[in-house]
C-alpha atoms as a PDB file:
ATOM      1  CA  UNK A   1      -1.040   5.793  12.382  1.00  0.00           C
ATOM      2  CA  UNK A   2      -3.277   4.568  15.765  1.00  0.00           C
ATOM      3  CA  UNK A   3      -6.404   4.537  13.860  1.00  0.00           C
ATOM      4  CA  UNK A   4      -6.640   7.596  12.509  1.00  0.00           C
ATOM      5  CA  UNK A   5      -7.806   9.266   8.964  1.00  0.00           C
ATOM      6  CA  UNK A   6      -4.966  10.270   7.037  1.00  0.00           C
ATOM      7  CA  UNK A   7      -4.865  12.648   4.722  1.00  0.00           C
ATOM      8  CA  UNK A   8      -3.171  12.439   1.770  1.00  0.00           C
ATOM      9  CA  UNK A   9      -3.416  10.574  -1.536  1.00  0.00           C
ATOM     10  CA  UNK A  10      -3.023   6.884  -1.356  1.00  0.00           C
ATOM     11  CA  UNK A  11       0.237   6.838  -2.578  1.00  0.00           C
ATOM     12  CA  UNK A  12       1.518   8.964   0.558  1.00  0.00           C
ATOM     13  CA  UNK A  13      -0.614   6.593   3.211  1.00  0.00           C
ATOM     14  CA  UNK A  14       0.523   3.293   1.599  1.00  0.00           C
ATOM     15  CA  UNK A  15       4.451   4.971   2.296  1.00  0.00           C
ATOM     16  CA  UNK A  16       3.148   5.873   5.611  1.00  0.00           C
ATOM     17  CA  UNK A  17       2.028   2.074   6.170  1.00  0.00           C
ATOM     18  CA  UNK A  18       5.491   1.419   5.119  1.00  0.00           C
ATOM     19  CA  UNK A  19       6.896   3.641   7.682  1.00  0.00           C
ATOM     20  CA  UNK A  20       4.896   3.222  10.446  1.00  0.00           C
ATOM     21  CA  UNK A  21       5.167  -0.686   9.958  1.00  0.00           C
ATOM     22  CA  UNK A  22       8.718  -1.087   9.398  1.00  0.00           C
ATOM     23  CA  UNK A  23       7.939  -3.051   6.719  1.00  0.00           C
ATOM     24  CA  UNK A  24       9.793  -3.272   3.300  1.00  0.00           C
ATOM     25  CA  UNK A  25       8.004  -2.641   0.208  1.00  0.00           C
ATOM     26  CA  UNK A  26       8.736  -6.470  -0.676  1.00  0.00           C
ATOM     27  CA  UNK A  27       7.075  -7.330   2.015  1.00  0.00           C
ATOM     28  CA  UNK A  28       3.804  -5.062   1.367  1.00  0.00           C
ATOM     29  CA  UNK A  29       3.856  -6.099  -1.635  1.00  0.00           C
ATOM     30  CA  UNK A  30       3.429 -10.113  -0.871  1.00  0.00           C
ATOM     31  CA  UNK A  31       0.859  -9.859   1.698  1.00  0.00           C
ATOM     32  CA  UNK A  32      -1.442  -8.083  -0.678  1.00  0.00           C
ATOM     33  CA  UNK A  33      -0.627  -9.886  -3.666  1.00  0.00           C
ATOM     34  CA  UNK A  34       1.630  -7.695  -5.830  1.00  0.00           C
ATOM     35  CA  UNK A  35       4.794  -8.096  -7.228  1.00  0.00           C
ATOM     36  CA  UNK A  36       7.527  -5.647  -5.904  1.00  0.00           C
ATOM     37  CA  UNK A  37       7.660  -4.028  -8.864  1.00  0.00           C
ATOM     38  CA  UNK A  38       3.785  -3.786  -9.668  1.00  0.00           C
ATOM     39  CA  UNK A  39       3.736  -1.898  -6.230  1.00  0.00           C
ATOM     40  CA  UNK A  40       6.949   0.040  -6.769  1.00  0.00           C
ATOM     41  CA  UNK A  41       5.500   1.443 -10.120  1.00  0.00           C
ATOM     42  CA  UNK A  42       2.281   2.671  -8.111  1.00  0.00           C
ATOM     43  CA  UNK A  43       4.215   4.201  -5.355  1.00  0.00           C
ATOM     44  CA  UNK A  44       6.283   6.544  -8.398  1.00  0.00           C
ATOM     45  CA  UNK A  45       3.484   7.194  -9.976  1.00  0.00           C
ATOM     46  CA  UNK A  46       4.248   5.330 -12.918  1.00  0.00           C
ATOM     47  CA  UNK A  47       1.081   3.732 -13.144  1.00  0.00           C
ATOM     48  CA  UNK A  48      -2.729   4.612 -11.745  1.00  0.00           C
ATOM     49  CA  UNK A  49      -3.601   1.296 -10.860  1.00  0.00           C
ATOM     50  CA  UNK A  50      -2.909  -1.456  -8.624  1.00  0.00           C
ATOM     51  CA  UNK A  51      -5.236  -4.534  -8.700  1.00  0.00           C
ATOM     52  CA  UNK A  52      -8.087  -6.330  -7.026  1.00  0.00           C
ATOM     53  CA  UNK A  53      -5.955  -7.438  -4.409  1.00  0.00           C
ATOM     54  CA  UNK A  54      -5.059  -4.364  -2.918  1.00  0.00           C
ATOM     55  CA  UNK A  55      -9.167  -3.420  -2.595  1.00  0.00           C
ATOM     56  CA  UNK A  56      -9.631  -6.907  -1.374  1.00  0.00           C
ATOM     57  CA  UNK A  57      -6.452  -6.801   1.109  1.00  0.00           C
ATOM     58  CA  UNK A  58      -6.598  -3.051   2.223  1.00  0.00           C
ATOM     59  CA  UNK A  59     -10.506  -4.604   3.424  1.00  0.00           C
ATOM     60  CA  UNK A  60      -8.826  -7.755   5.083  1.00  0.00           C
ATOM     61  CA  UNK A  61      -6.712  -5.777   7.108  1.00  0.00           C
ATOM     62  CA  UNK A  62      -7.732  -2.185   7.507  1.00  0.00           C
ATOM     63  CA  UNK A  63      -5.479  -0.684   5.360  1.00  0.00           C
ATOM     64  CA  UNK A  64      -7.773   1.571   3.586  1.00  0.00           C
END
């Protein structure tokens, strides 16, 4: 991702985090504060929102 804008909806550029990060979604999902399943439900589209933690940890960390 290098810094770059992404374009995309934020579903796609949290899966490219995933990606780029070699990260699981388990682990995404504890550094900002969600349960797995809380961020797997976002990521189908089951659900529109995450929480306050993902504002407040895509801000800590750059992952906006």
């Amino acid at each position: 991702m290098s810094g770059t804008y992404l374009p995309g909806d934020t579903r796609q550029r949290i899966q490219d985090l995933i990606k780029d990060s070699s990260i699981t979604q388990a682990e995404l999902a504890g550094i900002i504060g969600l349960s797995e399943s809380a961020l797997s439900r976002y990521l189908k589209g089951q659900t529109e929102m995450l929480c306050r933690a993902w504002a407040l940890h895509s801000k800590q960390y750059s992952m906006r």
